[in-house]
Protein backbone atom coordinates (compact mmCIF):
# COMPACT_ATOMS: atom_id res chain seq x y z
CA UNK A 1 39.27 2.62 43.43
CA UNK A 2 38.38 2.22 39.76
CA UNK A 3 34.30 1.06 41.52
CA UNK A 4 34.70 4.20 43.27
CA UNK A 5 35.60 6.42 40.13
CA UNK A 6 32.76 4.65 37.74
CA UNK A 7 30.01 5.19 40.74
CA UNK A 8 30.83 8.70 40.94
CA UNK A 9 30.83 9.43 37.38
CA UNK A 10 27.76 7.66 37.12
CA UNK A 11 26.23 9.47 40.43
CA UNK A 12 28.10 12.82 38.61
CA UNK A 13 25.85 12.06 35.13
CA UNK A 14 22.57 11.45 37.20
CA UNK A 15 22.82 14.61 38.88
CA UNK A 16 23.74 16.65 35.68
CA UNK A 17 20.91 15.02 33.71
CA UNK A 18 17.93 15.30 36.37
CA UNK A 19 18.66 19.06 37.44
CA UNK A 20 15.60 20.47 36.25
CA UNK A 21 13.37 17.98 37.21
CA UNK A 22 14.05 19.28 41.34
CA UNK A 23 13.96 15.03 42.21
CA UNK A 24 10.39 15.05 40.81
CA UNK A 25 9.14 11.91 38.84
CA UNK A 26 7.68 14.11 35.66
CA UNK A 27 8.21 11.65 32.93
CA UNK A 28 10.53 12.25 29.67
CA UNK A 29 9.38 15.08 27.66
CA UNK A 30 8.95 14.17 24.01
CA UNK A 31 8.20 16.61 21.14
CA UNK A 32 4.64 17.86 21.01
CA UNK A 33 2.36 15.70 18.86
CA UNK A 34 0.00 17.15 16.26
CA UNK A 35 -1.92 14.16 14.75
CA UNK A 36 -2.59 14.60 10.95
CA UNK A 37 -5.37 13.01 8.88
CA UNK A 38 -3.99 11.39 6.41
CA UNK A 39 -5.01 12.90 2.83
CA UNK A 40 -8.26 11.38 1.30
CA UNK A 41 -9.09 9.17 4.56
CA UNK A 42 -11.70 9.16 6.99
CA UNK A 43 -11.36 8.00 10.56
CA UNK A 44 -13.59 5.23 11.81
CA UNK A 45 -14.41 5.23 15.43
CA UNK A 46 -13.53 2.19 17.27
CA UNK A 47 -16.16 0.41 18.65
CA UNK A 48 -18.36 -2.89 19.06
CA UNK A 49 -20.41 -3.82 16.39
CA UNK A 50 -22.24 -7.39 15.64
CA UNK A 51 -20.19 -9.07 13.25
CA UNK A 52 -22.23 -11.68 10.53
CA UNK A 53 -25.24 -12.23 9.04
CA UNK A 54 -28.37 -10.86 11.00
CA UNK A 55 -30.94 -11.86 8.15
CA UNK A 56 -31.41 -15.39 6.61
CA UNK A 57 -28.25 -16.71 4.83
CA UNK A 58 -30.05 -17.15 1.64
CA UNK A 59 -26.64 -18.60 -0.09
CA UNK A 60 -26.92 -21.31 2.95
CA UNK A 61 -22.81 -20.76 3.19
CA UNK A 62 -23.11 -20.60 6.89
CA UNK A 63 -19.80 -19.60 7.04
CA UNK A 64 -20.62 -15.91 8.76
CA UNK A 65 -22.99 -16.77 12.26
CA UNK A 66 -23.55 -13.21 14.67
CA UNK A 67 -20.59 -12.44 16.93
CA UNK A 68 -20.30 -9.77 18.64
CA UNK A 69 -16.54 -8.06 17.90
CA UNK A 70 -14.65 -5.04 19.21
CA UNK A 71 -12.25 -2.76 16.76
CA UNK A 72 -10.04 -0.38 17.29
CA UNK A 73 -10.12 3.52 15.26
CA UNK A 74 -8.31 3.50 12.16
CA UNK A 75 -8.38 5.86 9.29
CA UNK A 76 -9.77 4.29 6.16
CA UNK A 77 -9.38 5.59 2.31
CA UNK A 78 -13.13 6.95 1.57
CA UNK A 79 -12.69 5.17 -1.79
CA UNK A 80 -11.13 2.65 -3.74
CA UNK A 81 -7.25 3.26 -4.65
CA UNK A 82 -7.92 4.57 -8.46
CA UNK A 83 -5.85 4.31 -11.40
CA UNK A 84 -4.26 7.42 -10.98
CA UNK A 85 -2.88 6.75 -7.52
CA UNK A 86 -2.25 3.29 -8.59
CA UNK A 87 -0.15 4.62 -11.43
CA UNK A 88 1.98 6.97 -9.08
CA UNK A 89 2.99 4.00 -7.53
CA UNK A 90 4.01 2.38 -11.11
CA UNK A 91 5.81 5.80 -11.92
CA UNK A 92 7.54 5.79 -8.96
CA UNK A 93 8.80 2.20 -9.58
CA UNK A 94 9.77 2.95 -12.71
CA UNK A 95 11.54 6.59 -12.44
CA UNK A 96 13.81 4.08 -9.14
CA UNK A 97 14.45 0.94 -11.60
CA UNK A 98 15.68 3.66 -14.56
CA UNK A 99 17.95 5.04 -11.65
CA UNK A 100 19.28 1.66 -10.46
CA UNK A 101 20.28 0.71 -13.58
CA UNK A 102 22.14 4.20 -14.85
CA UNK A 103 23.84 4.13 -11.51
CA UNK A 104 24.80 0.42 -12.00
CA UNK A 105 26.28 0.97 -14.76
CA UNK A 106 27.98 4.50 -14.19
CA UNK A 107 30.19 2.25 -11.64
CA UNK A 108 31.02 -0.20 -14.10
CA UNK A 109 32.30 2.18 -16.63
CA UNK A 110 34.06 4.36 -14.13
CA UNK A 111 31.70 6.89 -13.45
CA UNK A 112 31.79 7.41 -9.92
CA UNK A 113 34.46 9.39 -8.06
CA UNK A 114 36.52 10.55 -10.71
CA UNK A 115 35.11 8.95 -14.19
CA UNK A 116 34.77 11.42 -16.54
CA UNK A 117 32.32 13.84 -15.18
CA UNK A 118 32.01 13.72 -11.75
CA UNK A 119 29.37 12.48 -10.09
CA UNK A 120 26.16 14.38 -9.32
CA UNK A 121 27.45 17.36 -11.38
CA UNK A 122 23.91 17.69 -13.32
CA UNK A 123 21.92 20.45 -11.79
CA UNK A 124 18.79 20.15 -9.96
CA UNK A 125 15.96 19.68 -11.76
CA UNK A 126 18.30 19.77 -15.11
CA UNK A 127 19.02 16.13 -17.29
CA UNK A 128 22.62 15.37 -16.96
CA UNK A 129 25.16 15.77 -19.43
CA UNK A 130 26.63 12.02 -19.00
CA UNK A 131 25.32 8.59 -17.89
CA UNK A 132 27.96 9.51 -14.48
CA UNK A 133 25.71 12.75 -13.46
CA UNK A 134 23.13 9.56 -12.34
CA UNK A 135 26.01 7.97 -10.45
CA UNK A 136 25.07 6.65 -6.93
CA UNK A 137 25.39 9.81 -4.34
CA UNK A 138 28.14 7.69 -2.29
CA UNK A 139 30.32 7.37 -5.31
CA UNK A 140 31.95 10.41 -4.37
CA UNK A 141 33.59 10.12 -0.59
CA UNK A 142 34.56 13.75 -0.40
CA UNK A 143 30.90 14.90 -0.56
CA UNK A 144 29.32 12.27 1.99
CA UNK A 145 28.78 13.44 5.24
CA UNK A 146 30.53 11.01 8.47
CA UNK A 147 27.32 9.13 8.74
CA UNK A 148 26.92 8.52 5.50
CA UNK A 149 30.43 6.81 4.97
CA UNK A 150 30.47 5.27 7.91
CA UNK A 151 27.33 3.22 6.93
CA UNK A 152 28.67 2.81 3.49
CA UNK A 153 32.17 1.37 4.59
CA UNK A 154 30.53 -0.93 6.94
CA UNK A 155 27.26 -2.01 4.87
CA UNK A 156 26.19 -0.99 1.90
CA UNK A 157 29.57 -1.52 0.28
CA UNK A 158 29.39 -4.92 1.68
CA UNK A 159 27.18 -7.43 -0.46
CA UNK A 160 24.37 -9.01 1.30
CA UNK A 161 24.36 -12.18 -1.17
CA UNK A 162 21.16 -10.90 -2.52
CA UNK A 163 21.44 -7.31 -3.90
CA UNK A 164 25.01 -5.92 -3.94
CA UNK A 165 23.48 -2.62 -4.50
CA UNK A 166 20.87 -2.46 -1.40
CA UNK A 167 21.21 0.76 0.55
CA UNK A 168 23.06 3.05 -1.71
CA UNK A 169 21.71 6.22 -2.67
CA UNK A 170 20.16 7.82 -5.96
CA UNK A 171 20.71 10.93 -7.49
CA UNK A 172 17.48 12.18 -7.66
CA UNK A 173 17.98 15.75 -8.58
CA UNK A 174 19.30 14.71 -11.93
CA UNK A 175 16.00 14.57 -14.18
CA UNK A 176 15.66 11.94 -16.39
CA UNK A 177 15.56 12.63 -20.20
CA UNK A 178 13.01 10.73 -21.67
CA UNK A 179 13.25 12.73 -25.12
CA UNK A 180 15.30 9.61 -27.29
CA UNK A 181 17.34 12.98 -29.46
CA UNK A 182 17.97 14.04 -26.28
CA UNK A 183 20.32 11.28 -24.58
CA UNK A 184 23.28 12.37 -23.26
CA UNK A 185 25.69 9.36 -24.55
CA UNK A 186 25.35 5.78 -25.77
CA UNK A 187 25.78 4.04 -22.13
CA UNK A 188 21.95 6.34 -21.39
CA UNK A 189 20.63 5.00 -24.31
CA UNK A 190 21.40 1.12 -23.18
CA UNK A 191 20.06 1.43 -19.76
CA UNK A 192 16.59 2.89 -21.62
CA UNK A 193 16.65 0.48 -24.56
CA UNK A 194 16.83 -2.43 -21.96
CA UNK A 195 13.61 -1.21 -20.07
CA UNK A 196 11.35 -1.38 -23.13
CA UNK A 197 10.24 -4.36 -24.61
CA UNK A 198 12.66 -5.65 -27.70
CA UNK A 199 11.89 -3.99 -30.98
CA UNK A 200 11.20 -7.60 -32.16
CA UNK A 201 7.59 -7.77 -30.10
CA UNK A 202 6.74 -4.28 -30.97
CA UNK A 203 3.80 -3.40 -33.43
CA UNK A 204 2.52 -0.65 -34.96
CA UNK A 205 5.09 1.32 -34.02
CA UNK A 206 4.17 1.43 -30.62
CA UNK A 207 7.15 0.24 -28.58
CA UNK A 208 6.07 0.16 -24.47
CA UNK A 209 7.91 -0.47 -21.34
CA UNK A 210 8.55 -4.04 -20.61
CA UNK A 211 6.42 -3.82 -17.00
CA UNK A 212 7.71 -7.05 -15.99
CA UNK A 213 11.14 -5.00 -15.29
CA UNK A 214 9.23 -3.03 -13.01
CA UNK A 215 9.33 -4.76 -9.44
CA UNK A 216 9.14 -3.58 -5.78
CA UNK A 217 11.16 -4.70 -2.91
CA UNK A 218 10.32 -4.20 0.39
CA UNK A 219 10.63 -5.64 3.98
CA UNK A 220 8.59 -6.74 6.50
CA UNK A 221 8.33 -8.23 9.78
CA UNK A 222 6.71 -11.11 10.91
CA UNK A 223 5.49 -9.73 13.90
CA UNK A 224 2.88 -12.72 14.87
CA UNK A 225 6.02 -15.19 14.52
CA UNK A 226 8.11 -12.99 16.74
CA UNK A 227 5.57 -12.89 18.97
CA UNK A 228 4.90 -16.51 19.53
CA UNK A 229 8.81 -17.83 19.31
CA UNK A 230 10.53 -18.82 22.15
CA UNK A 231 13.87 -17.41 20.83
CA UNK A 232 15.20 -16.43 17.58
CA UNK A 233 17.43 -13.74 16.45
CA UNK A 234 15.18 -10.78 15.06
CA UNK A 235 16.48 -11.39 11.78
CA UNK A 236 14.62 -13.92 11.67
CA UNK A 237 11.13 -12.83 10.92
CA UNK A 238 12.52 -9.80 9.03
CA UNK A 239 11.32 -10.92 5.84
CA UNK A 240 11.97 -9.72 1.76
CA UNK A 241 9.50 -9.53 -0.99
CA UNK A 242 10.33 -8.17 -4.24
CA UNK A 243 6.94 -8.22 -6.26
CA UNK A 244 5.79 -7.34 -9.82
CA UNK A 245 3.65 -4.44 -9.59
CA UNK A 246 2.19 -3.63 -12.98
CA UNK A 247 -1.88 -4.80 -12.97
CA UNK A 248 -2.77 -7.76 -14.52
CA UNK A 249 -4.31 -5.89 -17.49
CA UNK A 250 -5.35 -9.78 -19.49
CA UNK A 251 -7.68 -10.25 -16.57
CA UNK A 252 -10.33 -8.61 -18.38
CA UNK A 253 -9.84 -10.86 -21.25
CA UNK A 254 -9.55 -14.27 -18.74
CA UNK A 255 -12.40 -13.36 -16.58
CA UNK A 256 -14.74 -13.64 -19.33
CA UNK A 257 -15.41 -16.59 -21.62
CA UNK A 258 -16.60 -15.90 -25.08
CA UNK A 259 -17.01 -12.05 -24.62
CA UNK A 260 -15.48 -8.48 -25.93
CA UNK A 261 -13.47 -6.76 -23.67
CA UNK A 262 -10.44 -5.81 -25.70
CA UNK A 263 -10.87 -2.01 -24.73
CA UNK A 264 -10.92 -2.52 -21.38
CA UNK A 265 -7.57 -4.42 -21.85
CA UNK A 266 -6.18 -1.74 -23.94
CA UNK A 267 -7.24 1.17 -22.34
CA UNK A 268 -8.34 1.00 -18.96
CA UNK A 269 -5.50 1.51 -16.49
CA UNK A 270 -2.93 3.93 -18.43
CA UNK A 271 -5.70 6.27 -20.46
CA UNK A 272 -6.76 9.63 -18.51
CA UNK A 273 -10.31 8.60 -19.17
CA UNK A 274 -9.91 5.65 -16.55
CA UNK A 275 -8.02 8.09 -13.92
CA UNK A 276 -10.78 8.17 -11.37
CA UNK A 277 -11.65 4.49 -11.93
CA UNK A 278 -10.92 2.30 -9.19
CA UNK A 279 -7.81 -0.13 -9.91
CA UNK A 280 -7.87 -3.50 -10.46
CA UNK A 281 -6.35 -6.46 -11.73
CA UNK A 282 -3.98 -6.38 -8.62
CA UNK A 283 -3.07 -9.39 -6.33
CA UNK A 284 -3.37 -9.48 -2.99
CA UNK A 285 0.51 -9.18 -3.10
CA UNK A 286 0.54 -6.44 -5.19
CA UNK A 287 -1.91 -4.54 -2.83
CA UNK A 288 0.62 -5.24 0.04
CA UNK A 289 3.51 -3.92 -1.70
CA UNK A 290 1.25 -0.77 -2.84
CA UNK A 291 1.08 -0.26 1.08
CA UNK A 292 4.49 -0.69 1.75
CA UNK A 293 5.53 1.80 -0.97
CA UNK A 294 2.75 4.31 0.78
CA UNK A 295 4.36 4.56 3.80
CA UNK A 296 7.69 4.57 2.70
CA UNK A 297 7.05 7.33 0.41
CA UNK A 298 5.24 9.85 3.03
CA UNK A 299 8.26 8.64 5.81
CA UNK A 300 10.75 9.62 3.06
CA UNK A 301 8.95 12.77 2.64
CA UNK A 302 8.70 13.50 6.44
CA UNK A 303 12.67 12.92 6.58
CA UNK A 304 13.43 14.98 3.87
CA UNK A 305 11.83 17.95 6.02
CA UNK A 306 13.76 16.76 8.86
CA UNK A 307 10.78 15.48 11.40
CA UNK A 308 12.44 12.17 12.12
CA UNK A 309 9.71 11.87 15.34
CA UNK A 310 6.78 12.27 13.30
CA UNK A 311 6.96 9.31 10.94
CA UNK A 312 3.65 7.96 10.07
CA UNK A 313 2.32 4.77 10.90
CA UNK A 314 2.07 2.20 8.25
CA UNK A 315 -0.69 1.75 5.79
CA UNK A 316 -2.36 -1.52 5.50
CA UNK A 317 -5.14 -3.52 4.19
CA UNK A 318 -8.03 -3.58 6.40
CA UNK A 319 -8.46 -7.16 8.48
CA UNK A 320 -11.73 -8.19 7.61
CA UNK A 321 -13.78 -6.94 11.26
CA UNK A 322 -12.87 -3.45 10.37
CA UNK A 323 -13.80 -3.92 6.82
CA UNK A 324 -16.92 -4.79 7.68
CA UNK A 325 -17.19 -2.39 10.92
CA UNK A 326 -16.72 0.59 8.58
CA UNK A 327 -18.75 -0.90 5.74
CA UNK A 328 -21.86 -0.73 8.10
CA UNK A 329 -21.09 3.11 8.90
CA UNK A 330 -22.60 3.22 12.12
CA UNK A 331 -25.50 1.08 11.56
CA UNK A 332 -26.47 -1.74 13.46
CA UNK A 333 -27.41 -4.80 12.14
CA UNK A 334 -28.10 -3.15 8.09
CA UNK A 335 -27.76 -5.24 5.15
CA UNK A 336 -25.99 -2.77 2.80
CA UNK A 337 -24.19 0.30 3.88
CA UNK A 338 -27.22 2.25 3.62
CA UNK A 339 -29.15 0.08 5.78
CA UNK A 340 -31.84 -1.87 3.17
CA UNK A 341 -33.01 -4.32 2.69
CA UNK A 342 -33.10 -3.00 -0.74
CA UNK A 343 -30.45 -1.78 -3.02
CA UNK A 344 -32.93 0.62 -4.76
CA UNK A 345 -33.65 4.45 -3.05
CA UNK A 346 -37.55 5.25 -2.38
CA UNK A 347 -37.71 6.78 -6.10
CA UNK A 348 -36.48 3.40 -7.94
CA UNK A 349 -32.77 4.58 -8.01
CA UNK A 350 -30.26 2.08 -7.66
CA UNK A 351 -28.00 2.63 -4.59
CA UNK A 352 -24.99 1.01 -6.07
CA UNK A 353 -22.93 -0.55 -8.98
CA UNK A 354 -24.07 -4.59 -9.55
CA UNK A 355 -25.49 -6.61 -11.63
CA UNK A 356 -29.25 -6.27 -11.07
CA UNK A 357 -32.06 -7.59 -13.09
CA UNK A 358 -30.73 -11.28 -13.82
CA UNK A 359 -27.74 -9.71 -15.93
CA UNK A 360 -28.93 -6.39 -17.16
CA UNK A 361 -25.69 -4.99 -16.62
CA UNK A 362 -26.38 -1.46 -17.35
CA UNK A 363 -29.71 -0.98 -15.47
CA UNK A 364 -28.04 0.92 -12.64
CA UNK A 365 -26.34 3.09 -15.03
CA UNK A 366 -22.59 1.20 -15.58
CA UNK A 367 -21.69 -0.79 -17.72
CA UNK A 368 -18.17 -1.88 -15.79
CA UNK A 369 -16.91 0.19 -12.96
CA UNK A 370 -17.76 3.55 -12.11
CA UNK A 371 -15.74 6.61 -10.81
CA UNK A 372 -14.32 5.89 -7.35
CA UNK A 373 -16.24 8.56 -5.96
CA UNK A 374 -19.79 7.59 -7.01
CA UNK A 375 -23.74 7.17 -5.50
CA UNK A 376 -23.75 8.61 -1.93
CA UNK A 377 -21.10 7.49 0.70
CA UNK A 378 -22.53 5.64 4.29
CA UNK A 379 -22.29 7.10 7.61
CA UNK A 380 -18.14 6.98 7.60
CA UNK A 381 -17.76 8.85 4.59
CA UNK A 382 -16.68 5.96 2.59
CA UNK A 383 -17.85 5.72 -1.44
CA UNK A 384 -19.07 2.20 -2.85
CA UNK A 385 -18.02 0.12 0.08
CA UNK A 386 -21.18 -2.07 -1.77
CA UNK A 387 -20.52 -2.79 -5.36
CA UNK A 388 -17.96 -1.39 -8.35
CA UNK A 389 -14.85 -3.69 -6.90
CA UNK A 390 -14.83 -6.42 -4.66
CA UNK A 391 -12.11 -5.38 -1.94
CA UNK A 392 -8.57 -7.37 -0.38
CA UNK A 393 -8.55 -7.94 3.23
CA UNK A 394 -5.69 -8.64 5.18
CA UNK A 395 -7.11 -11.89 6.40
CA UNK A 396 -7.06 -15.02 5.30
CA UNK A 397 -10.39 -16.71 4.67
CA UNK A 398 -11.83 -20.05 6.48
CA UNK A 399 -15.01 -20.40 6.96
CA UNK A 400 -15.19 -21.71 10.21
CA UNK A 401 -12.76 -18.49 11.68
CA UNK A 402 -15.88 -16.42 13.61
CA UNK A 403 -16.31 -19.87 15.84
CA UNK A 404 -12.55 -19.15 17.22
CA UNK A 405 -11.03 -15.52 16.25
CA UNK A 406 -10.60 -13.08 19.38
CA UNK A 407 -13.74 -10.46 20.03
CA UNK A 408 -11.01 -8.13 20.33
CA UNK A 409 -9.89 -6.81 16.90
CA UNK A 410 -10.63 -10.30 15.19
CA UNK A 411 -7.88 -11.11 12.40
CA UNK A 412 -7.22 -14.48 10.54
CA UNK A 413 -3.13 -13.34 9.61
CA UNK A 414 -2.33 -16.96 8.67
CA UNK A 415 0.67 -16.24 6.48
CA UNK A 416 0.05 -20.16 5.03
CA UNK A 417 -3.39 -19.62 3.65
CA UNK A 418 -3.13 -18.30 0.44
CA UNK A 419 -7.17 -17.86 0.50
CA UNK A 420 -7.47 -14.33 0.86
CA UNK A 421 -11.07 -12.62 2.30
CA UNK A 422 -12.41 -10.37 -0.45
CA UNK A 423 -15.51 -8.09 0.55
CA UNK A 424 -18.20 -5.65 -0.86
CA UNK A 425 -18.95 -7.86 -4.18
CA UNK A 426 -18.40 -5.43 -7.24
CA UNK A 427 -19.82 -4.90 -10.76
CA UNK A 428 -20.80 -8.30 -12.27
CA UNK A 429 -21.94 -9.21 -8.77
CA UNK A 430 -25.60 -9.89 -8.05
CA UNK A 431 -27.19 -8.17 -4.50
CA UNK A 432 -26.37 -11.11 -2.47
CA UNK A 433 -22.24 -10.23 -2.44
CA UNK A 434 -23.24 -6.27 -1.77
CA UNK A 435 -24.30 -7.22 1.79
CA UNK A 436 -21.82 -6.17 4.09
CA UNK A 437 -21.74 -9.39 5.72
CA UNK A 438 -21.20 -11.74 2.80
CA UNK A 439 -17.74 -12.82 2.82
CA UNK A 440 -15.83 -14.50 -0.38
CA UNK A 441 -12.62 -15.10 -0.93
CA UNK A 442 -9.58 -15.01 -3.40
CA UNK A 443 -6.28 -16.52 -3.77
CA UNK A 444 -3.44 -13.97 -3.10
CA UNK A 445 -1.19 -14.15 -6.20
CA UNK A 446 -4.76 -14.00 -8.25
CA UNK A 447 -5.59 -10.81 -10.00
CA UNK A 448 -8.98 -10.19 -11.20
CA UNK A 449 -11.07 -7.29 -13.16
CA UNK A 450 -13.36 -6.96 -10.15
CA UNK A 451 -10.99 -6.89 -7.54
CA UNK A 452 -9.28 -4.08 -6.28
CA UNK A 453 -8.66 -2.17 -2.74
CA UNK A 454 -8.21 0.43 -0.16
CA UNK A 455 -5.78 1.07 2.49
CA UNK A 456 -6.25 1.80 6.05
CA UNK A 457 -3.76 3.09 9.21
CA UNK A 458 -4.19 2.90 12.96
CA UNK A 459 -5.32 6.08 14.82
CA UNK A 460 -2.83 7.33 17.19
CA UNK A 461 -4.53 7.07 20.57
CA UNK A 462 -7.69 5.75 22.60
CA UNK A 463 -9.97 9.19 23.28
CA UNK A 464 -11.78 8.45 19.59
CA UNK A 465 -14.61 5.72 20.05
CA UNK A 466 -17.54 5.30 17.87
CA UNK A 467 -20.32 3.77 20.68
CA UNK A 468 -19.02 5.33 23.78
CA UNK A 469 -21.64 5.98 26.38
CA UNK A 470 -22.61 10.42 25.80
CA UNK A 471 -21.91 12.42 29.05
C-alpha cells in the first residue's frame, strides 16, 4: 500500500510538472543568456595556429620546435594589469583586513547583539559612532534573514581549525574613518594603530601601512587531481591559499647590481604618475590571487543585483598556447606581433619597448616601462604583447613540454614545478625575448621589476572561431 501511495504521488508530481510541455521532449528552459564582454578585454578567436619557432633559434635553446596547436576563444586584457587596477585590488584588501579586525574585536568587547550600540546602527555611507557600528552583520539574530542563521548556526559559528571567523559577514555600509581626530573611541584607534607599521620604524614623519598585514585568502580546486583520482572526497582537492599581495617594491633595487633606482622603489607603484604603468614586482602567486579576487569581486557584484544565473566565469592567467596564439594576432608564422623581422617601422621607429642598441636604453624612447597602452596594438587589439613587461603564464615551464603536451589547448599545469613560463621579454630585454615564440621562465614565489601580467576568461560558447573556413 505505502509502494502504491509513493508511485502515485510520484506519477501525481510528474504529471503536475510536465503539463505544459503536451508529452513533448523540449528541454529545460533556462533564463535567456546575454553574453557580456568583459570591461577592457578583447576576445581572441579560437583557432589553430603553429606553435614555436619558424626562423633559426639563434639562442640555440631548442626548447620551442613547430607544432601545430589548437585553442579555444577566450577574452584577453588588451594590456598589462596597471598600477591602478593593481592598487584596487590592494585597497580592497585593505578596506576587508581593517573590517576583520574592528569586527573581531567588537565581539570581544561585547559589541555585537546588545553591546553598547547596537550593531550596524551607523548609516550608510556615514562613519560609525562606535567600534560596534563595524560589528559582523550576524551579530544581531533578530535582523538575519532564515538563511542567513541557519548557515550561521550550523557553520560559520562553528570553527574550522583554521579561521574561526571564515564566512561571517561585514558591515560594509559603515564607512571607515580614516581622519585620526576623527575616531570614534579608543578600541577604533587600536585596530588602526595595529595596521601601520610601529612608530619605532617610522621616519620622517611618514608613518605607512605595514603591507605585510595585507593578505588574500582564497580557494581553489584542483581540478586536474580530481580528474585523474580514482576516489577521494571532493574536499580533497579544494585547496586554501592565503597570499601576501603588496608588490615586491625592493625588486627594483635587487634586480640591479651597482645601479640607481631608488625612485623607482619609492615611487613607482603608489604615485598617480605611475597609474597607467603596467604592475610589477608581483609573483606568480600574487598574479593568481589578483585573479581570484577579480572574479570574486564582479560575482559579488552580480549577486548584489540579484542575477545569481549570470555569474561570470573565472579570470585566469593565460596557459602559454594562448599566450602566444593571441600574441601573434592573426598572423601566421611572424616573429613579433607585428609580423617583422624587424622591431623598427619603415621610417626607423621602434615598434616596441627593449633594450636596443647593445644597452642604449632610451633609444626607443623609455627609459623603464611605458604606459600600458603604448606603440600600436597587433591584430587582437592587444598593447605591448612584445616588450615593457615580461608576462606570467599559467604553465609551468620544461623545455622538452611541445614533444608531449596535447594539440588540443596545450597546458603544462604541473602544480610541482615551481618554474613558471614567462613571455613577451620586457624593457631591459634585447630583440631576441620580444619574439613571440621565445619562451623563458621564472620561479613562482619570485617577483621581479620586469615581470608583470594580464588576465584572460573563457568565451561562453563554440560559434566564435578565428580560422574557420568563410561561407
Amino acid at each position: 500500500m505505502k509502494k502504491f501511495i509513493a508511485f502515485a504521488a510520484l506519477s501525481s508530481l510528474l504529471f503536475s510538472c510536465g503539463s505544459s510541455d503536451k508529452g513533448e521532449l523540449v528541454g529545460v528552459k533556462g533564463k535567456k543568456w546575454h553574453p557580456e564582454k568583459p570591461y577592457g578585454m578583447s576576445l581572441v578567436p579560437g583557432g589553430a595556429f603553429i606553435m614555436g619557432k619558424s626562423d633559426d633559434d639563434l639562442a640555440n635553446i631548442g626548447d620551442a620546435p613547430t607544432k601545430t596547436v589548437t585553442v579555444r576563444s577566450f577574452y584577453m586584457d588588451e594590456t598589462e594589469i596597471t598600477n591602478s587596477e593593481y592598487r584596487q585590488f590592494v585597497e580592497w584588501v585593505k578596506d576587508s583586513t581593517i573590517r576583520v579586525r574592528l569586527a573581531i574585536l567588537a565581539d570581544e568587547v561585547g559589541g555585537g547583539a546588545g553591546g553598547g550600540t547596537a550593531a550596524g546602527k551607523g548609516k550608510s555611507g556615514k562613519a560609525g559612532g562606535s567600534i560596534n557600528d563595524y560589528a559582523f552583520n550576524d551579530a544581531d539574530p533578530a535582523k538575519m534573514t532564515p538563511y542567513d542563521k541557519y548557515m550561521y548556526e550550523n557553520y560559520y559559528s562553528v570553527s574550522d581549525g583554521e579561521d574561526m571567523y571564515a564566512g561571517r559577514k561585514l558591515n560594509h555600509k559603515v564607512k571607515l574613518q580614516t581622519n585620526t581626530a576623527k575616531y570614534p573611541d579608543e578600541y577604533y584607534s587600536e585596530v588602526m594603530d595595529s595596521m601601520y607599521i610601529p612608530v619605532a620604524e617610522s621616519y620622517n614623519g611618514l608613518r605607512t601601512i605595514d603591507v605585510s598585514k595585507l593578505k588574500f585568502r582564497y580557494s581553489w580546486m584542483d581540478i586536474q587531481a580530481a580528474a585523474k583520482a580514482k576516489k577521494g572526497k571532493r574536499s580533497k582537492f579544494i585547496k586554501t591559499e592565503q597570499e601576501p599581495i603588496y608588490p615586491d617594491t625592493t625588486a627594483w633595487i635587487k634586480d640591479f647590481a651597482y645601479s640607481y633606482n631608488e625612485p623607482m622603489h619609492n615611487d613607482y607603484f603608489w604615485h598617480q604618475a605611475y597609474s597607467e604603468y603596467p604592475v610589477v614586482g608581483v609573483s606568480w602567486k600574487q598574479a593568481k590571487a589578483f585573479c581570484a579576487w577579480r572574479t570574486l569581486n564582479k560575482n559579488t557584484y552580480i549577486k548584489s543585483k540579484k542575477k545569481h544565473n549570470d555569474l561570470v566565469n573565472s579570470f585566469r592567467l593565460p596557459t602559454e598556447a594562448e599566450w602566444e596564439y593571441a600574441a601573434r594576432g592573426g598572423l601566421e608564422s611572424a616573429t613579433y606581433p607585428w609580423g617583422g623581422p624587424y622591431a623598427k617601422s619603415d621610417r626607423g621607429c621602434f615598434l616596441a619597448n627593449f633594450k636596443p642598441n647593445r644597452g642604449d636604453y632610451a633609444a626607443d624612447g623609455a627609459l623603464y616601462t611605458v604606459e600600458a597602452k603604448s606603440y600600436d596594438p597587433n591584430g587582437y587589439n592587444l598593447y605591448n604583447m612584445a616588450g615593457n613587461v615580461s608576462e606570467w603564464t599559467d604553465s609551468s615551464y620544461d623545455p622538452g613540454a611541445y614533444e608531449y603536451v596535447s594539440t588540443m589547448n596545450p597546458n603544462v599545469p604541473d602544480t610541482k614545478n615551481q618554474r613558471k613560463v614567462v613571455r613577451g621579454g620586457s624593457w631591459k630585454d634585447v630583440s631576441y625575448y620580444l619574439q613571440v615564440s621565445t619562451r623563458d621562465f621564472e620561479y613562482a614565489d619570485t617577483a621581479r621589476s620586469y615581470i608583470g601580467f594580464r588576465t584572460v576568461q573563457d568565451y561562453m560558447g563554440l560559434q566564435v572561431t578565428g580560422n574557420a573556413p568563410k561561407n
